[in-house]
PDB file of N, CA and C in Angstrom:
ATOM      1  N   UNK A   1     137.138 128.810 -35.998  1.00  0.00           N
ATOM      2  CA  UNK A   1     137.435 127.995 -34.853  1.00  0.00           C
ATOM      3  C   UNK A   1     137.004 126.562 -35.138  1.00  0.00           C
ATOM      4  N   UNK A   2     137.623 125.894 -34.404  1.00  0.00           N
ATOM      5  CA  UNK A   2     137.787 124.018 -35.179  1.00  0.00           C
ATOM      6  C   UNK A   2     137.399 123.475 -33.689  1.00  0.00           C
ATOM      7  N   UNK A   3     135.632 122.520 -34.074  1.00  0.00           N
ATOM      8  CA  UNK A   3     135.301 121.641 -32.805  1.00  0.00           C
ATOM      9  C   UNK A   3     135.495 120.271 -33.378  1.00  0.00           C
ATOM     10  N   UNK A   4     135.321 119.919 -31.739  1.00  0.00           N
ATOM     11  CA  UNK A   4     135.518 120.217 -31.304  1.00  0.00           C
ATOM     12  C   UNK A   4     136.690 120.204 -29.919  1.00  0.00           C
ATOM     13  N   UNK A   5     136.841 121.728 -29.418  1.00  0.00           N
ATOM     14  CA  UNK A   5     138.031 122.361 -28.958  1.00  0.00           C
ATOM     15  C   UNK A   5     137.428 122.804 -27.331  1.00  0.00           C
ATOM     16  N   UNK A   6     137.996 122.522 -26.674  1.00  0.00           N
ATOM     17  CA  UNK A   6     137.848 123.295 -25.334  1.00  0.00           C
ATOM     18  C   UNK A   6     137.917 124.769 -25.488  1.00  0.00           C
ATOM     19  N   UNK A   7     137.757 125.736 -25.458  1.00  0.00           N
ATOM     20  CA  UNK A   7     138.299 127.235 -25.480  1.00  0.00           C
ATOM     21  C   UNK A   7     137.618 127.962 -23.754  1.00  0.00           C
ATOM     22  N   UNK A   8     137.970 129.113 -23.618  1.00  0.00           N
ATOM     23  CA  UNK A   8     137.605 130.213 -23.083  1.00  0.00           C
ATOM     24  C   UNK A   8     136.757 131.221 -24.143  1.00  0.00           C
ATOM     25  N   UNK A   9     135.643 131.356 -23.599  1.00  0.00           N
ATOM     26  CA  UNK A   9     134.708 132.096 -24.358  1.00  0.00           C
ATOM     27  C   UNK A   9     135.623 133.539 -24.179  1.00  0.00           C
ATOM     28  N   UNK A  10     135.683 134.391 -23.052  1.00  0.00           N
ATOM     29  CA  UNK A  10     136.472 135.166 -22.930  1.00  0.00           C
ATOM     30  C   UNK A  10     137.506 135.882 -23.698  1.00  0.00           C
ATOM     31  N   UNK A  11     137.933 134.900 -24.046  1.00  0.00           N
ATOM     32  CA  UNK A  11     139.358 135.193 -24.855  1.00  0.00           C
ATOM     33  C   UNK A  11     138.685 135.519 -26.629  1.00  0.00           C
ATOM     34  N   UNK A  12     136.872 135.358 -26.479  1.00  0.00           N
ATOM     35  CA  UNK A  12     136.736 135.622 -28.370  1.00  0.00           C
ATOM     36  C   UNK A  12     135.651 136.612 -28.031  1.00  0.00           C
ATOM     37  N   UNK A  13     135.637 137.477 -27.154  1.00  0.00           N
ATOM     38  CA  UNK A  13     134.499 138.479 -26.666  1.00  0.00           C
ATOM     39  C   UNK A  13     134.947 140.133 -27.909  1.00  0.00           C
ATOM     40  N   UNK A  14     134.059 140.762 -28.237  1.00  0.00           N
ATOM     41  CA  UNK A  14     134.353 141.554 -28.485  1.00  0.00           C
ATOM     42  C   UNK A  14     133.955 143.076 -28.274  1.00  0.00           C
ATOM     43  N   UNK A  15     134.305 143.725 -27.888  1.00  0.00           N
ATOM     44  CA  UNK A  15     133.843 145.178 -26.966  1.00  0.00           C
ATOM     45  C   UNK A  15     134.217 145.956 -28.064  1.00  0.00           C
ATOM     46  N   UNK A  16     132.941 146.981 -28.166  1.00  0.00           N
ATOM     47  CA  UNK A  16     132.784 147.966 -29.038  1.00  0.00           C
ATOM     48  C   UNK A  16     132.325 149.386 -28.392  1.00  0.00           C
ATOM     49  N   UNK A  17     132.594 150.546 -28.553  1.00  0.00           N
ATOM     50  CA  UNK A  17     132.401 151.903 -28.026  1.00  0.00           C
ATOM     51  C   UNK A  17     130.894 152.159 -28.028  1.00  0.00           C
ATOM     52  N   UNK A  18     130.627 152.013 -29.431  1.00  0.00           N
ATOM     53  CA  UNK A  18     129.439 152.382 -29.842  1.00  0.00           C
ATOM     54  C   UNK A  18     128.230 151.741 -29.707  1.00  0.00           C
ATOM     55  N   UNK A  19     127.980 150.246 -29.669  1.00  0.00           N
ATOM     56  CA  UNK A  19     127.289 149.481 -29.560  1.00  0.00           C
ATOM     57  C   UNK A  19     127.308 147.980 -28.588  1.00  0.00           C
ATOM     58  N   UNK A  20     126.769 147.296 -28.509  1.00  0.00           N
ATOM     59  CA  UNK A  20     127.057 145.848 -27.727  1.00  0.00           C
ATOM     60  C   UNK A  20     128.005 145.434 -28.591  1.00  0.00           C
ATOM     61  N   UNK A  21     128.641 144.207 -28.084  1.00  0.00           N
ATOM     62  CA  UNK A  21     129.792 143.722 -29.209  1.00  0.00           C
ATOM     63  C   UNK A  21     128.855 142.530 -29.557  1.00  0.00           C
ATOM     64  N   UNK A  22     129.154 141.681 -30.764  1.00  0.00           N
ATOM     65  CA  UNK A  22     129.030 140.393 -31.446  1.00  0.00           C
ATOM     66  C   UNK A  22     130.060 139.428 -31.771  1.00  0.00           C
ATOM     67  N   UNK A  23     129.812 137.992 -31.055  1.00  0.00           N
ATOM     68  CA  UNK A  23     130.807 137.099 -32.085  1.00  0.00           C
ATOM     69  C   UNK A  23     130.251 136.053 -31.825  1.00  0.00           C
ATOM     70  N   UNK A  24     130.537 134.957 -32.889  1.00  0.00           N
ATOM     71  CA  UNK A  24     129.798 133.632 -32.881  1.00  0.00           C
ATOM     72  C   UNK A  24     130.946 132.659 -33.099  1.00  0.00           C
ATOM     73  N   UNK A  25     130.438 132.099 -31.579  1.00  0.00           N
ATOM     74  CA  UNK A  25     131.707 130.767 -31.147  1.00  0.00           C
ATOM     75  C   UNK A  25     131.321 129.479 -32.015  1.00  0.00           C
ATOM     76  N   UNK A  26     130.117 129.235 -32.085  1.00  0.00           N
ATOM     77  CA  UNK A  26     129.969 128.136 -33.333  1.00  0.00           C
ATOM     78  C   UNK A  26     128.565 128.733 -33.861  1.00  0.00           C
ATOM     79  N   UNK A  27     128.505 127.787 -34.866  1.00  0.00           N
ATOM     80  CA  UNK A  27     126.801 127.410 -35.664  1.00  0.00           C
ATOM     81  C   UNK A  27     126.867 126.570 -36.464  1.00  0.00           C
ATOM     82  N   UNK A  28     125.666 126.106 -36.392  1.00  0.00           N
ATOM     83  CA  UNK A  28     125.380 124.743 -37.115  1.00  0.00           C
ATOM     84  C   UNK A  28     123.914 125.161 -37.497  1.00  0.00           C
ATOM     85  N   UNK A  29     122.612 124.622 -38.496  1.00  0.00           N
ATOM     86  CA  UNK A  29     121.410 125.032 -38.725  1.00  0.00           C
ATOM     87  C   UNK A  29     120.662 124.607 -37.004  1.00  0.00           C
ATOM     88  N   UNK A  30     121.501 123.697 -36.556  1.00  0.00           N
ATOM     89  CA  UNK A  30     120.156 123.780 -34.933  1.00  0.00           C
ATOM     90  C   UNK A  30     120.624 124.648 -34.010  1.00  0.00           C
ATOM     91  N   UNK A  31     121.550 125.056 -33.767  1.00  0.00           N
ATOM     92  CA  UNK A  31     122.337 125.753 -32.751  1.00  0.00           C
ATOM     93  C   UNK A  31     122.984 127.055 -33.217  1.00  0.00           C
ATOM     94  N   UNK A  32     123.031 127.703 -32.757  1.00  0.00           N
ATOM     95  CA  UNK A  32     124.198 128.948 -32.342  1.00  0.00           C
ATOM     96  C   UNK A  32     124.409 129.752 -31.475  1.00  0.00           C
ATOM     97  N   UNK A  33     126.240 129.272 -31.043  1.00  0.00           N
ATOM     98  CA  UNK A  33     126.314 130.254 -29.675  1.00  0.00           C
ATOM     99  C   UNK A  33     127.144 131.140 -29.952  1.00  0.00           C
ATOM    100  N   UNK A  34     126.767 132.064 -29.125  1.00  0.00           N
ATOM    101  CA  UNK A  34     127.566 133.656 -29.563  1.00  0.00           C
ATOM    102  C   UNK A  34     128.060 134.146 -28.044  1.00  0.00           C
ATOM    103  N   UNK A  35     128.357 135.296 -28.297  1.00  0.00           N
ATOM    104  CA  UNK A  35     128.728 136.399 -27.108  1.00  0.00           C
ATOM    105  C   UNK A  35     128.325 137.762 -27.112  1.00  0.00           C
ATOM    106  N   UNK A  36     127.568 137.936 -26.482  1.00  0.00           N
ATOM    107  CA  UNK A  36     127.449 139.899 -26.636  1.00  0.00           C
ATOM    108  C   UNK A  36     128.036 140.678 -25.345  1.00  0.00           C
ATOM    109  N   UNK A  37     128.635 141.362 -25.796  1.00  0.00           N
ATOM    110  CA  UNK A  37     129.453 142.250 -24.954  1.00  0.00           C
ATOM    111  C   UNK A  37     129.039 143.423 -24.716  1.00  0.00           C
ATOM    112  N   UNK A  38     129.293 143.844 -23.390  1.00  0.00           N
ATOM    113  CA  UNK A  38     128.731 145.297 -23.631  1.00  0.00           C
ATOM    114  C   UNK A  38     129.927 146.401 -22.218  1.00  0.00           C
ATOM    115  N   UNK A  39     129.775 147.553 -22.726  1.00  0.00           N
ATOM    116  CA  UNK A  39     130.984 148.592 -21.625  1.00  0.00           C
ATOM    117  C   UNK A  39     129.839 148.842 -21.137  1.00  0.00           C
ATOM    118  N   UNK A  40     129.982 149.200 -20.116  1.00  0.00           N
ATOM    119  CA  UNK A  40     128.905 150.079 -18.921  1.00  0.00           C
ATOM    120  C   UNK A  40     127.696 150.795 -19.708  1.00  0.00           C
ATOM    121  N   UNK A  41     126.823 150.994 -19.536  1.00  0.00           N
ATOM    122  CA  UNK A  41     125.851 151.728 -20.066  1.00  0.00           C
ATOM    123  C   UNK A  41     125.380 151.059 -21.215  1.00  0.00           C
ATOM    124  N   UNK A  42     125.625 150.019 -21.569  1.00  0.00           N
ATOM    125  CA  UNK A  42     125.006 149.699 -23.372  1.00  0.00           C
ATOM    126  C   UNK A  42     123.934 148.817 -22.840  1.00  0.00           C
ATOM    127  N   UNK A  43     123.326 148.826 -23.707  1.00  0.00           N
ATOM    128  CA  UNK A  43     122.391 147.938 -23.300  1.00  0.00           C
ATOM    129  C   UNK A  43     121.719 146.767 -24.885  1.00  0.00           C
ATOM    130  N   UNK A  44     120.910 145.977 -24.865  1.00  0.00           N
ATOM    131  CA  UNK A  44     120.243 145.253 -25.813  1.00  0.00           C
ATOM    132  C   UNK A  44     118.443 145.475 -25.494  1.00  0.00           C
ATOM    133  N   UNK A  45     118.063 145.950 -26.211  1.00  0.00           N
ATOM    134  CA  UNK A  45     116.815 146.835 -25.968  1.00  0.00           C
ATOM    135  C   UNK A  45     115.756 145.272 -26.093  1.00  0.00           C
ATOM    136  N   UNK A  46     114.894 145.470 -25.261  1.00  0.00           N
ATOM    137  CA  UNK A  46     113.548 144.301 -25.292  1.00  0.00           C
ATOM    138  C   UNK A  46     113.557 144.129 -26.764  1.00  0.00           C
ATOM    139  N   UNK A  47     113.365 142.745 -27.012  1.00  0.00           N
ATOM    140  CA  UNK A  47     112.836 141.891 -28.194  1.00  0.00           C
ATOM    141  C   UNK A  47     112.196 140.521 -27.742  1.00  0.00           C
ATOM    142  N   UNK A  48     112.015 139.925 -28.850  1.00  0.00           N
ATOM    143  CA  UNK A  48     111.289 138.405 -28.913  1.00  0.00           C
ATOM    144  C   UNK A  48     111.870 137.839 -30.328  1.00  0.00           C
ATOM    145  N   UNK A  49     112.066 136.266 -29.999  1.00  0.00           N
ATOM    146  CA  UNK A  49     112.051 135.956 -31.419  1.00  0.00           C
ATOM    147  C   UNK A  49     111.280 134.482 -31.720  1.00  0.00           C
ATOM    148  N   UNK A  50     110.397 134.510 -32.759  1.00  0.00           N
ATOM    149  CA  UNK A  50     109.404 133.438 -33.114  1.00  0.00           C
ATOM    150  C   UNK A  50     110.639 132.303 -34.095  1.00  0.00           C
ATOM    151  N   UNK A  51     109.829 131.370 -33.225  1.00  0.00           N
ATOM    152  CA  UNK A  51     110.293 130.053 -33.749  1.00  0.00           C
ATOM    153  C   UNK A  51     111.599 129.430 -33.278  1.00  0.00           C
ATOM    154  N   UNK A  52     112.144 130.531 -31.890  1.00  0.00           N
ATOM    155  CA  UNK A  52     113.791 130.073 -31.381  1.00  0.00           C
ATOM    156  C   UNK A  52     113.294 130.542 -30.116  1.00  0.00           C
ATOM    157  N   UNK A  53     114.182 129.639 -29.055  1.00  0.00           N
ATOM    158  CA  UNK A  53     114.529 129.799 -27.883  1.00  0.00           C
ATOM    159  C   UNK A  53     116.010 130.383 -27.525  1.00  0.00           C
ATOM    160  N   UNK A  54     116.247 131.108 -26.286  1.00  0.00           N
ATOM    161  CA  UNK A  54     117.383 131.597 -26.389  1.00  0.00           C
ATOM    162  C   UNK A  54     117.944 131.402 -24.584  1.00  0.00           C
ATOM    163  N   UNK A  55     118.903 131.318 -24.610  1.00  0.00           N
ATOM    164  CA  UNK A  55     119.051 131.161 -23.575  1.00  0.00           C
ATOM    165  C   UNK A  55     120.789 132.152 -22.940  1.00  0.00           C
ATOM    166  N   UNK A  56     120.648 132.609 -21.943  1.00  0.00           N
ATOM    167  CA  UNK A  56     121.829 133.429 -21.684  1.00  0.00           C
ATOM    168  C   UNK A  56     122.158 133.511 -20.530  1.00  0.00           C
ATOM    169  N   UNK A  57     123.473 132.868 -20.606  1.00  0.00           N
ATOM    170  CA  UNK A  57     124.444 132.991 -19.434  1.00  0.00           C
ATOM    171  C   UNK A  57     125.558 134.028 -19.034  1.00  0.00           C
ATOM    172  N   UNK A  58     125.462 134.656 -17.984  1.00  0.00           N
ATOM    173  CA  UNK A  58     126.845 135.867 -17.656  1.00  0.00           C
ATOM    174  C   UNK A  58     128.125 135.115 -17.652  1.00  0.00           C
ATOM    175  N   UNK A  59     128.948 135.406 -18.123  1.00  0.00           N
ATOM    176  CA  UNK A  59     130.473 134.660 -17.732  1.00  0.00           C
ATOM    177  C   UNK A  59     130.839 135.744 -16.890  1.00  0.00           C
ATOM    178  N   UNK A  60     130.580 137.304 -16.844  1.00  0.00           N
ATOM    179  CA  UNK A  60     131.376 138.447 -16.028  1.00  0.00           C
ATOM    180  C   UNK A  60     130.369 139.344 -16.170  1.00  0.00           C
ATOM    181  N   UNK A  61     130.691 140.423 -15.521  1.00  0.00           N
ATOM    182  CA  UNK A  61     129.789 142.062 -15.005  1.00  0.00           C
ATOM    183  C   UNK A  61     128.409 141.330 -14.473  1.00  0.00           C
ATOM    184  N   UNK A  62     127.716 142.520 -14.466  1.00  0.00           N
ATOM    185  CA  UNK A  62     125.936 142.912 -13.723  1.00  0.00           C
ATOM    186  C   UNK A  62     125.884 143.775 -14.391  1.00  0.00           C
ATOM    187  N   UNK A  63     124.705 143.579 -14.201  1.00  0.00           N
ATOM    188  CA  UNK A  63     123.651 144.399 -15.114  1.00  0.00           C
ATOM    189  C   UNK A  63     122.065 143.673 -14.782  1.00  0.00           C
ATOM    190  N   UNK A  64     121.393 143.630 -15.821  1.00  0.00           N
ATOM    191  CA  UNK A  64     119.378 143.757 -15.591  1.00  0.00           C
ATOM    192  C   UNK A  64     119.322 142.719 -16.509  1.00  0.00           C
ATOM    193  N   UNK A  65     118.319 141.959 -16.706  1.00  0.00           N
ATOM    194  CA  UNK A  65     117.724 141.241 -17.433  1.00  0.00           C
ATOM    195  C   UNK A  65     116.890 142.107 -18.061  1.00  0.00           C
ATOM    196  N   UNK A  66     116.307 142.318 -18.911  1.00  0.00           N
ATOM    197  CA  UNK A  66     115.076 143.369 -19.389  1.00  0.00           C
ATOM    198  C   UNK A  66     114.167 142.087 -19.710  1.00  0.00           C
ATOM    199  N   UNK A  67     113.216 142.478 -18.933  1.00  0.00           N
ATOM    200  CA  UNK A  67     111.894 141.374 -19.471  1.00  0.00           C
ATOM    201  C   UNK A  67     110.670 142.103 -19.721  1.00  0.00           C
ATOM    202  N   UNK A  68     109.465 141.598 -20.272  1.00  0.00           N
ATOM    203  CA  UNK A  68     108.574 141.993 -20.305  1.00  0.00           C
ATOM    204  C   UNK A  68     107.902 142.887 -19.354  1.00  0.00           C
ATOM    205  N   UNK A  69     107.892 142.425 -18.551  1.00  0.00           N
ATOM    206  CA  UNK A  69     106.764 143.237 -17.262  1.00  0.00           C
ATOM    207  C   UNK A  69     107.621 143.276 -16.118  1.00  0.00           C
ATOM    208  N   UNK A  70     109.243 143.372 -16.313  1.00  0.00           N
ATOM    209  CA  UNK A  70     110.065 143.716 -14.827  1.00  0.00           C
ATOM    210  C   UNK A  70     111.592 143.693 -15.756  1.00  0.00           C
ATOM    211  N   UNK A  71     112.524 143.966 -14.354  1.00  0.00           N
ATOM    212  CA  UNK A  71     114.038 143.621 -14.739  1.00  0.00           C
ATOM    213  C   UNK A  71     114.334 142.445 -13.453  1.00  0.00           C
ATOM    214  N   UNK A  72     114.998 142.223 -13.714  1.00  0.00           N
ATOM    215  CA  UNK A  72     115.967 141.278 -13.257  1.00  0.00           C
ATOM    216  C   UNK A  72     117.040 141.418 -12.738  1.00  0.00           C
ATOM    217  N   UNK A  73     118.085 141.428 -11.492  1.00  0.00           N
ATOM    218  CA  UNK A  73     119.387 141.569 -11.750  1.00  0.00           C
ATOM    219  C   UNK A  73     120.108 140.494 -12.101  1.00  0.00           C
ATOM    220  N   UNK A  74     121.526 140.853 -12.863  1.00  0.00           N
ATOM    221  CA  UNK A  74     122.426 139.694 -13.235  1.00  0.00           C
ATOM    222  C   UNK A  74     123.674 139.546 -12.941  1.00  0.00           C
ATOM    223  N   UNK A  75     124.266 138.690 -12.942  1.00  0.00           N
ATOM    224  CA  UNK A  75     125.952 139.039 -12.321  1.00  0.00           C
ATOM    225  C   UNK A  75     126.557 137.712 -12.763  1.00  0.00           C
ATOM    226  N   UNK A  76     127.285 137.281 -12.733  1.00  0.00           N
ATOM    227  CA  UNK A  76     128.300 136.104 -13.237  1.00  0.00           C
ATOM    228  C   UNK A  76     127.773 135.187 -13.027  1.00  0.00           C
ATOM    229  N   UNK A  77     127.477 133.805 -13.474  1.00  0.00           N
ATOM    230  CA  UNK A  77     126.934 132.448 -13.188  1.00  0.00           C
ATOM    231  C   UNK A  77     125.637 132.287 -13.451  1.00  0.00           C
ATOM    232  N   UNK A  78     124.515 133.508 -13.717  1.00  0.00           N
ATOM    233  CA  UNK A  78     122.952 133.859 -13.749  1.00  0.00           C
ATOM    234  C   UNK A  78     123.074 133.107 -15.053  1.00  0.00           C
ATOM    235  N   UNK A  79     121.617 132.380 -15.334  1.00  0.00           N
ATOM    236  CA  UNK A  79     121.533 132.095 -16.183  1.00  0.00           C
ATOM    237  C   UNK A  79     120.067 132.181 -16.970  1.00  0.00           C
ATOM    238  N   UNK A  80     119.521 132.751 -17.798  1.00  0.00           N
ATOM    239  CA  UNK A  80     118.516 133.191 -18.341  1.00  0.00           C
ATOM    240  C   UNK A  80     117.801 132.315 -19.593  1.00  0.00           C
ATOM    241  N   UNK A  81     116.787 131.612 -19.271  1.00  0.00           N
ATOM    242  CA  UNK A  81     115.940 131.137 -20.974  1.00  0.00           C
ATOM    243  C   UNK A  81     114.990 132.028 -21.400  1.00  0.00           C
ATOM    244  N   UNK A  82     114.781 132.377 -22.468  1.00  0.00           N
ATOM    245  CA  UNK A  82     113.677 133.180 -22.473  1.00  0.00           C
ATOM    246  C   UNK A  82     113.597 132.547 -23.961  1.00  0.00           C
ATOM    247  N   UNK A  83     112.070 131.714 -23.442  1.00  0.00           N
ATOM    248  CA  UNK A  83     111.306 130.618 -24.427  1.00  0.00           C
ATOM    249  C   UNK A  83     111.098 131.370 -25.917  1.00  0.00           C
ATOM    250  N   UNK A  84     110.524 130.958 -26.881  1.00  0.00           N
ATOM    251  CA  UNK A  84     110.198 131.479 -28.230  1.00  0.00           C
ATOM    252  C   UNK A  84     108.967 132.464 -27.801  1.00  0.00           C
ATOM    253  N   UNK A  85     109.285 133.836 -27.973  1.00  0.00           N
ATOM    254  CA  UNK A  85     108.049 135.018 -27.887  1.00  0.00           C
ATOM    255  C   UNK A  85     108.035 135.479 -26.901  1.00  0.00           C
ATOM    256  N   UNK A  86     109.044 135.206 -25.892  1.00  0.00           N
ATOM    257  CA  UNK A  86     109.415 136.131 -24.523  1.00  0.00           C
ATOM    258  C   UNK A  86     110.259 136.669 -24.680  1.00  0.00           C
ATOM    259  N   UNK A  87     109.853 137.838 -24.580  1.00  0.00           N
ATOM    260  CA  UNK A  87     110.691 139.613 -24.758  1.00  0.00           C
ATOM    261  C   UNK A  87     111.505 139.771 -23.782  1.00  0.00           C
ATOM    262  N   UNK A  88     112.472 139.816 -24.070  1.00  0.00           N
ATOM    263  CA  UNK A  88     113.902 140.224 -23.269  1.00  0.00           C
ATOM    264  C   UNK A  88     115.331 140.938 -23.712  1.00  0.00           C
ATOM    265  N   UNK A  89     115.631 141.381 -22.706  1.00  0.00           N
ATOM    266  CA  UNK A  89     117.174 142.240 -23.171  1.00  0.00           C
ATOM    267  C   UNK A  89     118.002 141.885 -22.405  1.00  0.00           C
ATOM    268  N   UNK A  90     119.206 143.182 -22.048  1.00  0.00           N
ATOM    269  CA  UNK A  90     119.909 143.202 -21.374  1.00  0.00           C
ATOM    270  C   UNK A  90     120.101 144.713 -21.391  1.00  0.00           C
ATOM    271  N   UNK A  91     120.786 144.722 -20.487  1.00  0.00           N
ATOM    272  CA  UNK A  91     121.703 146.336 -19.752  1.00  0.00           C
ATOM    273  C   UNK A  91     122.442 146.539 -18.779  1.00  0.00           C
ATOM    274  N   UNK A  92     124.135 146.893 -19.299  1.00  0.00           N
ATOM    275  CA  UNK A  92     124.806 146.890 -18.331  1.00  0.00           C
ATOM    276  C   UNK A  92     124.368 148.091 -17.438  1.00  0.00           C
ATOM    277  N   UNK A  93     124.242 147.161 -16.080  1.00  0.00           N
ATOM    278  CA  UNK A  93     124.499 148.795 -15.073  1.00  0.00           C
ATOM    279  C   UNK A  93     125.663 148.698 -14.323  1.00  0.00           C
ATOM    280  N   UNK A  94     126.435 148.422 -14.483  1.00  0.00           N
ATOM    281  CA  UNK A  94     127.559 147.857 -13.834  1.00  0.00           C
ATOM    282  C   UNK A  94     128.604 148.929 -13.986  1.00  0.00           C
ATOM    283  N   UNK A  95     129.578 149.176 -13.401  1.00  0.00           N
ATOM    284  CA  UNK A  95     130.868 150.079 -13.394  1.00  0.00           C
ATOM    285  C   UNK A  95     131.800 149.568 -14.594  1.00  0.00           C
ATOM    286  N   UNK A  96     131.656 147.936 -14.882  1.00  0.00           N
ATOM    287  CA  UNK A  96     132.631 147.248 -15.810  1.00  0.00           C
ATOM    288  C   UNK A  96     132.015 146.624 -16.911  1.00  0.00           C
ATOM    289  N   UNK A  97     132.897 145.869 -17.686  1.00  0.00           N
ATOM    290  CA  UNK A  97     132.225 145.092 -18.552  1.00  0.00           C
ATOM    291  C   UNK A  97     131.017 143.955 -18.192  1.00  0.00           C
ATOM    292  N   UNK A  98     130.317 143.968 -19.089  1.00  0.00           N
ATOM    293  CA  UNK A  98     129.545 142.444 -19.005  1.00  0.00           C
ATOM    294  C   UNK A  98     129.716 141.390 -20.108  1.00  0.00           C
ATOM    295  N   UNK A  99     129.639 140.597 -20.158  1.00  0.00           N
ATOM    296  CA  UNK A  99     130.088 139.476 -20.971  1.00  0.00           C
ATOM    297  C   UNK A  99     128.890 138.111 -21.209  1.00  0.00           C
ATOM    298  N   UNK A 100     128.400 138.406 -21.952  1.00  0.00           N
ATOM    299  CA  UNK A 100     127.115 137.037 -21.916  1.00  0.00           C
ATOM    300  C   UNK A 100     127.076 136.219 -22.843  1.00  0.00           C
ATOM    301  N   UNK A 101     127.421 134.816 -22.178  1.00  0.00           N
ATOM    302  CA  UNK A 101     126.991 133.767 -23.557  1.00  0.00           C
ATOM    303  C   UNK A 101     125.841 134.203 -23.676  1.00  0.00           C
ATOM    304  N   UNK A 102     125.250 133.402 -25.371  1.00  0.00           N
ATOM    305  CA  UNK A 102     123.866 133.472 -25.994  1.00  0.00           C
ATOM    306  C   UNK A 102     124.061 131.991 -26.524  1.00  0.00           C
ATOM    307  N   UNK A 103     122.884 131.043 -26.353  1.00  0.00           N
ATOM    308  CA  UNK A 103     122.246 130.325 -27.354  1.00  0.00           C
ATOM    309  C   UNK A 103     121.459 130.108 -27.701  1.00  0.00           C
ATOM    310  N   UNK A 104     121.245 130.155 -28.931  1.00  0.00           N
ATOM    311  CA  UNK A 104     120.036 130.057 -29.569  1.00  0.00           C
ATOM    312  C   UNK A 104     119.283 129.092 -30.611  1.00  0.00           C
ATOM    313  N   UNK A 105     118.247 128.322 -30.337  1.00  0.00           N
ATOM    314  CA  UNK A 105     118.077 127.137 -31.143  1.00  0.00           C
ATOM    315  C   UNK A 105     116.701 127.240 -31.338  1.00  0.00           C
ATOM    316  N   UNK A 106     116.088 126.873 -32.771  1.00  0.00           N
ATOM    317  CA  UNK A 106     117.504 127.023 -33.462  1.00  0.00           C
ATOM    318  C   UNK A 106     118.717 127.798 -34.265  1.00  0.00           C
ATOM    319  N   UNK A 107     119.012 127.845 -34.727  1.00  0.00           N
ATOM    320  CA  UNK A 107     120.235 128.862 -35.080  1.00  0.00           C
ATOM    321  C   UNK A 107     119.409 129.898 -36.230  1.00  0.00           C
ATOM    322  N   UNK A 108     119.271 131.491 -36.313  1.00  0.00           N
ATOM    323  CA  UNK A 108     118.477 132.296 -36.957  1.00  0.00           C
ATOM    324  C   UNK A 108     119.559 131.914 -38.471  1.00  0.00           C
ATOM    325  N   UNK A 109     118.311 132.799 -38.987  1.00  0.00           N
ATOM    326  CA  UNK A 109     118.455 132.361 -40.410  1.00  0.00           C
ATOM    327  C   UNK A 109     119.206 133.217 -41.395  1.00  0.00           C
TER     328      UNK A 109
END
């Protein structure tokens, strides 16, 4: 993909049976934004990551935030930072898809 371009994130989402989906709308060494997708029930299990901040926005579905010491609910427009070393996930609980930008800076290695 060639920036920069206006696009619909939407239209580069990718849904997988088995797992969350992955795709990366750009990167550069400071930045990278992606998409993780997920069908009903998938989830992205608690993590942390040292030395990056991440930040995540719903474009579509609900589902939970997974944080350290609670959940969260989420739904379209929510928007989530979770600083360098704050443990977080996701999980659809939703009937439909969920769809979440990711960025992350700076961009893993």
């Amino acid at each position: 993909m060639q920036h920069p371009t206006p696009i619909d994130p939407r239209d580069h989402a990718v849904y997988r049976p088995d797992k969350m989906g992955k795709a990366t709308l750009f990167r550069s060494d400071r930045v990278m934004v992606g998409l993780n997708a997920f069908e009903p029930g998938q989830e992205h299990k608690l993590h942390a990551h040292a030395g990056m901040d991440k930040v995540y926005h719903v474009l579509e579905g609900e589902g939970l935030f997974l944080l350290e010491d609670r959940e969260a609910p989420m739904r379209a427009g929510a928007l989530l930072v979770a600083p360098e070393g704050a443990p977080h996930g996701i999980r659809n609980t939703g009937a439909g898809r969920l769809l979440v930008l990711a960025v992350l800076a700076p961009a893993p290695g």
